[in-house]
Protein backbone atom coordinates (compact mmCIF):
# COMPACT_ATOMS: atom_id res chain seq x y z
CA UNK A 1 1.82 -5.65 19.07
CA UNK A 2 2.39 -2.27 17.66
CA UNK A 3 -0.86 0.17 17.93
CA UNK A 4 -2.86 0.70 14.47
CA UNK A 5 -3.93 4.10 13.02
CA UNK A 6 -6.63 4.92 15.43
CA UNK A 7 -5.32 3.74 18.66
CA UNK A 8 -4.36 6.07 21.69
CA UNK A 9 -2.09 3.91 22.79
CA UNK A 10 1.78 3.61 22.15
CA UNK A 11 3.81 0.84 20.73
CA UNK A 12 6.36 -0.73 22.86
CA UNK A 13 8.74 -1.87 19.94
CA UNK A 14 11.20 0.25 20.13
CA UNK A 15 11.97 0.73 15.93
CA UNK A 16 9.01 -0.72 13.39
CA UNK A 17 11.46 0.12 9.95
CA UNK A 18 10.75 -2.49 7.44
CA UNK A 19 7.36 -3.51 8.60
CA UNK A 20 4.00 -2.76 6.43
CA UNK A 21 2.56 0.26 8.26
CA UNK A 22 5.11 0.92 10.87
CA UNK A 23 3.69 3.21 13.67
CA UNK A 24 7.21 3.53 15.54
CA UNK A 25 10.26 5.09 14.33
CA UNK A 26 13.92 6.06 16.20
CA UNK A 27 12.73 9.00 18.15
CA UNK A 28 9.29 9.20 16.58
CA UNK A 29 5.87 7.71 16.58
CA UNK A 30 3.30 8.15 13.91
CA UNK A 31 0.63 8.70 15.48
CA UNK A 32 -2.34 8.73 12.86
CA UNK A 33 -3.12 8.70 8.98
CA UNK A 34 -6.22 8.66 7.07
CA UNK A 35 -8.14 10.82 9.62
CA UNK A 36 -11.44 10.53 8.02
CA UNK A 37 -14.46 13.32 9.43
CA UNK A 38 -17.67 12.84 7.83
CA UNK A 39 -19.01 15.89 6.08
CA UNK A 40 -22.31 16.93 7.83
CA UNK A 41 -23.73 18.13 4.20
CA UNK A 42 -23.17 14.79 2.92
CA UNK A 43 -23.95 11.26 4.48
CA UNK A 44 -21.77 9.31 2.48
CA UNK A 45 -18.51 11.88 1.92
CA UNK A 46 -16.16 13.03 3.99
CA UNK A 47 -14.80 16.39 4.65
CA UNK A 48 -11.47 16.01 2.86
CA UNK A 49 -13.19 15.53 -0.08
CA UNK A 50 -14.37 19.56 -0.07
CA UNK A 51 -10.23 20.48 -0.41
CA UNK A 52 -8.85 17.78 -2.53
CA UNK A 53 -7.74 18.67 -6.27
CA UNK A 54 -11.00 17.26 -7.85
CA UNK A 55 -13.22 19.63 -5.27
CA UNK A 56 -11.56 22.51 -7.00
CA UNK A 57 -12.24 21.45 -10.40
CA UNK A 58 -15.93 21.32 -9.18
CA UNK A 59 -15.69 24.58 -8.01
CA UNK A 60 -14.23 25.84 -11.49
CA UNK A 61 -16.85 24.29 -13.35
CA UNK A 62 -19.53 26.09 -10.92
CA UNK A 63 -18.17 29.39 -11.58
CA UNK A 64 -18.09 29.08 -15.32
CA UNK A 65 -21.76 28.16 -14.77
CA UNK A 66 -22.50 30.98 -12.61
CA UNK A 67 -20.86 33.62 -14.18
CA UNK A 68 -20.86 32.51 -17.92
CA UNK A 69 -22.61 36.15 -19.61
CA UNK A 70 -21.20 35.21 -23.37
CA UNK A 71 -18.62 32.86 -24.64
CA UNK A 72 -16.89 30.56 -22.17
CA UNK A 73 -13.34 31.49 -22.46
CA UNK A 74 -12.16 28.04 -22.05
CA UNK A 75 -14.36 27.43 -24.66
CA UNK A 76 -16.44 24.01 -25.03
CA UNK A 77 -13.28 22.06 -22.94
CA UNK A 78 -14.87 20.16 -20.18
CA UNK A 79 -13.53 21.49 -16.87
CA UNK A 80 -12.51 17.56 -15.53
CA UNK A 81 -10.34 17.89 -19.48
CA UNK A 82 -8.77 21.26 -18.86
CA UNK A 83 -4.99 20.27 -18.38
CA UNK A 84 -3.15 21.81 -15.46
CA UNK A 85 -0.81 24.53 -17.20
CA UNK A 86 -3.87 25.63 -19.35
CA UNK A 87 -5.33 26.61 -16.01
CA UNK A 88 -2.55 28.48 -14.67
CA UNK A 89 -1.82 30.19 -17.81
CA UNK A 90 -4.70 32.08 -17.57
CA UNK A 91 -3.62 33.26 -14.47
CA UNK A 92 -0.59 34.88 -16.49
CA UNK A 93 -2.56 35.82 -19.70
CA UNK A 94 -4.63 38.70 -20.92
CA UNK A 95 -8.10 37.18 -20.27
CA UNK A 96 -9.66 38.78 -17.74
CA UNK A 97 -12.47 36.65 -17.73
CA UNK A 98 -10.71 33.53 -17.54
CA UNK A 99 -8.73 34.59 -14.98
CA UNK A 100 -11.69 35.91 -13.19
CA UNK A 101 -13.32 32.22 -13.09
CA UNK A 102 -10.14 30.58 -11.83
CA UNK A 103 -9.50 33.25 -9.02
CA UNK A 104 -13.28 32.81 -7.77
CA UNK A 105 -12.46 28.76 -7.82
CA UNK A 106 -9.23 30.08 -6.05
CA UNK A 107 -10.76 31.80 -3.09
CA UNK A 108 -13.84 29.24 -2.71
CA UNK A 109 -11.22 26.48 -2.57
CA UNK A 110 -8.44 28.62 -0.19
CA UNK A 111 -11.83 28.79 2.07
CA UNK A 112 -12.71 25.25 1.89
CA UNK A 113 -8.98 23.90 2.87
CA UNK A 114 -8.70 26.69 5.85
CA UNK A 115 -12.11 25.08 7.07
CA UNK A 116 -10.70 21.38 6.45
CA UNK A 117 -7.79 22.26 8.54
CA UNK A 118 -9.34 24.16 11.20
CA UNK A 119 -11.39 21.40 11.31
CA UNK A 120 -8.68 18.23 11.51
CA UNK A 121 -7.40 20.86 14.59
CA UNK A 122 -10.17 20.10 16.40
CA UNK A 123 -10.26 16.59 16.32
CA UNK A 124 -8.29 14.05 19.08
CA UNK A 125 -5.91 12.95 16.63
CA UNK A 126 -4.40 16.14 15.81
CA UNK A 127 -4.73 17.88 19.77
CA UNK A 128 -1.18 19.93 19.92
CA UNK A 129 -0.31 20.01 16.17
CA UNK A 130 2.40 22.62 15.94
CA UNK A 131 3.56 22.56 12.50
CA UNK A 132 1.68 21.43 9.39
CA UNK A 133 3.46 20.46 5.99
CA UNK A 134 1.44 21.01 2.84
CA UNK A 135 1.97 18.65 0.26
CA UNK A 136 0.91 16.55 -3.21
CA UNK A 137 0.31 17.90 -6.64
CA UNK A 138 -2.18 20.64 -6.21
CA UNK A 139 0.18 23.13 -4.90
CA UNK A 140 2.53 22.61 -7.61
CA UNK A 141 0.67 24.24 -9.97
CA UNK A 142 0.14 28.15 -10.12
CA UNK A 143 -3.54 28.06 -9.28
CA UNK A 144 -3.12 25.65 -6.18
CA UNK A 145 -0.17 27.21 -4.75
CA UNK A 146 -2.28 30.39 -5.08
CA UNK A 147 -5.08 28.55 -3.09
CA UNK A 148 -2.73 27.40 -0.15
CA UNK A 149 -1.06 30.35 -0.11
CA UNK A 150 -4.58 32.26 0.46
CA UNK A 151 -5.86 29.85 3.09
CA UNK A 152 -2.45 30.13 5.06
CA UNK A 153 -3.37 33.70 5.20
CA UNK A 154 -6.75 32.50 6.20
CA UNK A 155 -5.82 30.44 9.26
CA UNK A 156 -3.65 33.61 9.97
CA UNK A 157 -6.15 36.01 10.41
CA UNK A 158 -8.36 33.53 12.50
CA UNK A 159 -5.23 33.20 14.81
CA UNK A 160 -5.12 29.66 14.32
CA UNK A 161 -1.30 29.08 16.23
CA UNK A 162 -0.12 25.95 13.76
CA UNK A 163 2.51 26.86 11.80
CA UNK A 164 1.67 25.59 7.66
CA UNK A 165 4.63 25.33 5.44
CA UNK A 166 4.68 23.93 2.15
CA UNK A 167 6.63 20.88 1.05
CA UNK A 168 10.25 21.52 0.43
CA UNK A 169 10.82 19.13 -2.61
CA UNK A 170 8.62 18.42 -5.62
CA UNK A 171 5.67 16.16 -4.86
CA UNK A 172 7.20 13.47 -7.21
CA UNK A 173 9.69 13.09 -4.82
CA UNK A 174 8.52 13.35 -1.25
CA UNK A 175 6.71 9.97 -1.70
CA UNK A 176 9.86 8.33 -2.60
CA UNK A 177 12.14 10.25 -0.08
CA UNK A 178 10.52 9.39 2.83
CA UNK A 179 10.80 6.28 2.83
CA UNK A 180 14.43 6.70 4.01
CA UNK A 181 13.24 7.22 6.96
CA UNK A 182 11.55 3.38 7.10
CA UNK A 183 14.62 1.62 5.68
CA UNK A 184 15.53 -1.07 7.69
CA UNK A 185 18.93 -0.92 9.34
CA UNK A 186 20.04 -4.16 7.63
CA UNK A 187 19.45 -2.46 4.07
CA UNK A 188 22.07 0.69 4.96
CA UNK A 189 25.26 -0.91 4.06
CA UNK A 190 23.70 -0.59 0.29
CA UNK A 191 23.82 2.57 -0.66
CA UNK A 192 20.30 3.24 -2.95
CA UNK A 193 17.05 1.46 -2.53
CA UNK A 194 13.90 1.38 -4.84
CA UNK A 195 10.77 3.37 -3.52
CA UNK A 196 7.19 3.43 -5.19
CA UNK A 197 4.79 6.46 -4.79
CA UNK A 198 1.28 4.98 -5.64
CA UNK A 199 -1.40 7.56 -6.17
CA UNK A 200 -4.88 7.94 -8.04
CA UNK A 201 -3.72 9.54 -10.93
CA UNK A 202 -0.20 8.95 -11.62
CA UNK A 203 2.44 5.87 -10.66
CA UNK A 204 6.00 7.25 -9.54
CA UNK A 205 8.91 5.16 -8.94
CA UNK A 206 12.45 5.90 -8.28
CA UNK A 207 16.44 4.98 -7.18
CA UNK A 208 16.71 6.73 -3.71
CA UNK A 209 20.19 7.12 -2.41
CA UNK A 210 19.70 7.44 0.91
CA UNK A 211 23.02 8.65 2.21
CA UNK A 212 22.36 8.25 5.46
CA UNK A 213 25.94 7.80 6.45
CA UNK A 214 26.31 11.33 5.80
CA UNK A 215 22.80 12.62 7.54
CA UNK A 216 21.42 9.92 9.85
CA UNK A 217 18.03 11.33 9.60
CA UNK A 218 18.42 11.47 6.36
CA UNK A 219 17.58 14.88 4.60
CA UNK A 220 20.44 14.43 2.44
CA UNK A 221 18.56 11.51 0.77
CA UNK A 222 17.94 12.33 -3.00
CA UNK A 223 16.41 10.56 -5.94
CA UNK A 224 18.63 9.89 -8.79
CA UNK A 225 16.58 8.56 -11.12
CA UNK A 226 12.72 8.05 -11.22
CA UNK A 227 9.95 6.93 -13.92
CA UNK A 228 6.18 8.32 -14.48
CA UNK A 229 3.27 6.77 -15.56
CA UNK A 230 -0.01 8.50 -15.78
CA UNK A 231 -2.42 5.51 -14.90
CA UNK A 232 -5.24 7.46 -15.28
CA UNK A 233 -5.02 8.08 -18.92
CA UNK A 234 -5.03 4.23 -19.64
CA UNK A 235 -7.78 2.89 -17.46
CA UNK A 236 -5.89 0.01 -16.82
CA UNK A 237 -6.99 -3.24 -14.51
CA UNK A 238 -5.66 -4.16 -10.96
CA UNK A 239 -3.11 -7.13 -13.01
CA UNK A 240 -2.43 -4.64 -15.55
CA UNK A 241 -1.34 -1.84 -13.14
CA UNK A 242 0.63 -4.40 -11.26
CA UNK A 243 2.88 -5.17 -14.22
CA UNK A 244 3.09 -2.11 -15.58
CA UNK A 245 4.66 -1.19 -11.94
CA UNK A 246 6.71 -4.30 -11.54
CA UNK A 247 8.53 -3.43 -15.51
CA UNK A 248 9.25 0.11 -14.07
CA UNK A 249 10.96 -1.85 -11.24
CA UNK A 250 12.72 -4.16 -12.93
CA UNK A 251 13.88 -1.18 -15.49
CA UNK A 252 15.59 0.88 -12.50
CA UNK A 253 17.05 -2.35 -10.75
CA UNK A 254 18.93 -2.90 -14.34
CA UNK A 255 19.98 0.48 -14.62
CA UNK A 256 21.59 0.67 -10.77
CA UNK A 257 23.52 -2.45 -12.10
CA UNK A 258 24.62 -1.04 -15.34
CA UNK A 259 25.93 2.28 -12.76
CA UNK A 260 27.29 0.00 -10.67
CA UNK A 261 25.43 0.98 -7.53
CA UNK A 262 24.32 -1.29 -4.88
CA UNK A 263 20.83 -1.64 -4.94
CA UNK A 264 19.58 -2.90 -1.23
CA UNK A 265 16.96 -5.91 -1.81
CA UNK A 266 13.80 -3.62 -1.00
CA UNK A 267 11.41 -2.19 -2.19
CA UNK A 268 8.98 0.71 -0.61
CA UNK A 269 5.33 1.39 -1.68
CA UNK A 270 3.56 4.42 -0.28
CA UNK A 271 0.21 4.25 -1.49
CA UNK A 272 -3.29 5.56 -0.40
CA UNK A 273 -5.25 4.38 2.48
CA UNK A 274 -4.95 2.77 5.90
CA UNK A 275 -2.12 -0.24 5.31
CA UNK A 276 -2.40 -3.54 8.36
CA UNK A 277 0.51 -4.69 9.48
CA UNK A 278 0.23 -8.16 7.04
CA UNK A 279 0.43 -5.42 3.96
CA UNK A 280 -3.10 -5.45 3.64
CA UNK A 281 -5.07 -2.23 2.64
CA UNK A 282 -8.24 -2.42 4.51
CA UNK A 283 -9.73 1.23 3.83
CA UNK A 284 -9.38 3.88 1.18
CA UNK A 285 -7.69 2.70 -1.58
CA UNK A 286 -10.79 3.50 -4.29
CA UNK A 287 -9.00 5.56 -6.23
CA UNK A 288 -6.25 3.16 -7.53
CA UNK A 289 -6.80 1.12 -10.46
CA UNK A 290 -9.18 -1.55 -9.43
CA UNK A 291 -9.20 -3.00 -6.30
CA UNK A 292 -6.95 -3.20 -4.24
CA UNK A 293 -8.13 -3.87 -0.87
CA UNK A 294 -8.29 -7.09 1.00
CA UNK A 295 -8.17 -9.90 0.25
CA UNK A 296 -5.82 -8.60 -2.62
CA UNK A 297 -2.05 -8.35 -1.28
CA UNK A 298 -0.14 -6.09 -3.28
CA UNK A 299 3.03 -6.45 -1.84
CA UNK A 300 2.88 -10.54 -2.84
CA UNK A 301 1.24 -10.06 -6.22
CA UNK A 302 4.47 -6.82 -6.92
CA UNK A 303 6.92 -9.83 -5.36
CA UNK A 304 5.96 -12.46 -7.97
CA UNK A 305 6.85 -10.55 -10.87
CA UNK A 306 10.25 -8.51 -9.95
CA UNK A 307 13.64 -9.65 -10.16
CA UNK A 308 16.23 -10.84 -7.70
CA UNK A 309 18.22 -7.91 -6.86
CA UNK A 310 22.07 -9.08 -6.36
CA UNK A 311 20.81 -12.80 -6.30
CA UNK A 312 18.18 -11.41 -3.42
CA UNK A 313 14.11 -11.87 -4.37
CA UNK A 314 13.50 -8.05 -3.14
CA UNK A 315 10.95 -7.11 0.05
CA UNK A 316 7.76 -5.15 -0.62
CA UNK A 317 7.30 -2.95 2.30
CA UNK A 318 3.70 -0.88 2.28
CA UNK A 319 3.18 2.27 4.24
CA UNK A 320 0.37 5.35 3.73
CA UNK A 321 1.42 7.83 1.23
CA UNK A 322 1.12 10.67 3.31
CA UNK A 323 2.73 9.57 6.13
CA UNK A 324 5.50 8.97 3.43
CA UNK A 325 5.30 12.31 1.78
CA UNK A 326 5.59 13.85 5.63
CA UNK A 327 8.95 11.90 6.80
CA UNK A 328 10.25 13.58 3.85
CA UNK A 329 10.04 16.86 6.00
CA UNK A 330 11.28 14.93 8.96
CA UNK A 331 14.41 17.44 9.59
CA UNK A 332 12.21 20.82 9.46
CA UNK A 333 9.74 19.48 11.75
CA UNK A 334 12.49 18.53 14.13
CA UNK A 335 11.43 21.30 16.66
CA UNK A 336 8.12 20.52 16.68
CA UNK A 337 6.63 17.99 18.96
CA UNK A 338 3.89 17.28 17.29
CA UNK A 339 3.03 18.19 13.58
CA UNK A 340 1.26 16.76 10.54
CA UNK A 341 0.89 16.90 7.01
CA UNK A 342 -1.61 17.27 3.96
CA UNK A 343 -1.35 16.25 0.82
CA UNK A 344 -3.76 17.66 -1.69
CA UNK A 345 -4.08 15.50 -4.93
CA UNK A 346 -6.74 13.38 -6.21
CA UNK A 347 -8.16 13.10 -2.32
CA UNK A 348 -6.99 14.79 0.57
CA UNK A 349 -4.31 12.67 2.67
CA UNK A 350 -3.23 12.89 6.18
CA UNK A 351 -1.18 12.19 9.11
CA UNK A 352 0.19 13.27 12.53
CA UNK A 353 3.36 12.47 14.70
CA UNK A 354 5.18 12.70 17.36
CA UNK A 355 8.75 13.71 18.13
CA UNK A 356 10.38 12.05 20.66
């Protein structure tokens, strides 16, 4: 039996691709994902929590309460309303005291995710990391690429020896990418696939070519065509989310046939918290719409409502998303025995590996 997230151990089976939480890849393990390290100034959180995108909203909204002397210059907006490009345009406009408030949240945060990693360093599951990729929507935005970029130089100055890079793609993509890396070997004589980035605020899903004929570890992988739905405007229930994912689906499966591209009978979902190896989700998924932990299966519930794909009911394969997001960086790490990666959106995600 292959080793869960959490185990010291290694697996024996020599390639996991196509199961639900594979732990062993060719010529890699994953060794851990959703490291969780309880914050010792709060009982119930955990330390994550004090880096992830919603932590630096908090600290935004503290500095416009600390330092407010006259009119708010976001005005009466809510900081949890303020929409990402009206905070970074601030950063490029000619108000000082905006862009005062967001470089203080800046800083504090920069601090917070130097600590976090410094921090995940320490612990068992990340002894030897090398290299660590930086990924998810924060940093995609002026303000949190600002913020990484600042605790980089952080962890530089405390001589911390891992190596941080930031992810080479755009976030909407490394969740769907890496998953070319947990195709199944019977699914590459089709040439595209469907993959499924699941996250708190927003549902991706794309067409992945995987073209792994031409790059076997397959960096040459790209998305040709992909759909986005902001969940978190709508509020919508667990049934409702489900459909809303299996249309999208069914809506790129139509359009490989009307290209005339062979579309392999899978289908990938990389999705928060720790997935069993029956496709369960037995910890952190709180932030998706409703709930979806056990005893809810999401990869039957997805099943029952897609389409056959070239006469083929299509498999619904579940894996972390940021163990996803990372094997998206696979080729980069490549000289690195072990390495990891963040994500930094809604919460804080994580994972480690090993090359073989």
């Amino acid at each position: 039996m292959a080793d869960r997230p959490g185990k010291t151990g290694k697996s024996t089976a020599p390639d996991m691709r196509g199961e639900h939480g594979a732990m062993r890849l060719p010529g890699l393990d994953i060794d851990h994902y959703n490291l969780l390290v309880r914050d010792p100034e709060d009982e119930e959180g955990f330390l994550g929590d004090r880096a992830s995108q919603g932590a630096f909203r908090d600290l935004l909204q503290a500095a416009r309460q600390r330092h407010r002397t006259g009119k708010d210059p976001f005005g009466d907006v809510p900081t949890a309303d303020l929409k990402k490009k009206a905070i970074d345009r601030v950063l490029r406009g000619s108000d000082p005291d905006a862009a005062h408030l967001v470089h203080l949240a800046v800083e504090d945060h920069a601090r917070r995710l130097a600590h976090v990693i410094q921090v995940f360093l320490a612990q068992p599951e990340w002894e030897g990391v090398e290299r660590i990729v930086l990924g998810g929507g924060f940093p995609e935005h002026d303000a949190g690429g600002l913020a990484v970029r600042r605790a980089m130089r952080l962890l530089e100055l405390a001589k911390v020896e891992a190596r941080l890079q930031l992810l080479g793609h755009h976030a909407d993509e490394g969740g769907l990418l890496g998953w070319t890396a947990l195709l199944p070997q019977s699914e590459h004589r089709h040439r595209a696939f469907l993959a499924v980035d699941v996250g708190g605020t927003n549902i991706r899903c794309g067409i992945v070519e995987h073209r792994l004929e031409q790059a076997p570890d397959g960096h040459k992988a790209r998305v040709l065509e992909r759909l986005k739905w902001r969940h978190a405007d709508h509020g919508p229930d667990r049934a409702e989310a489900v459909a809303r994912l299996a249309a999208m689906l069914n809506g790129l499966a139509a359009q490989a046939r009307t290209l005339d591209l062979p579309l392999a009978p899978f289908v990938g979902i990389a999705c928060p918290g720790r997935i069993e190896a029956d496709g369960g989700i037995s910890q952190g998924a709180q932030n998706l719409p409703g709930n979806w932990e056990r005893p809810f299966h999401l990869a039957e519930a997805l099943a029952a409502h897609l389409d056959p794909i070239a006469g083929t009911l299509p498999r619904v394969v579940l894996h972390n998303d940021a163990v996803v997001q990372g094997l998206s960086e696979r080729r980069k790490m490549r000289k690195a025995r072990r390495w990891a990666v963040l994500t930094i959106g809604t919460g804080l995600g994580n994972a480690s590996y090993t090359t073989r």
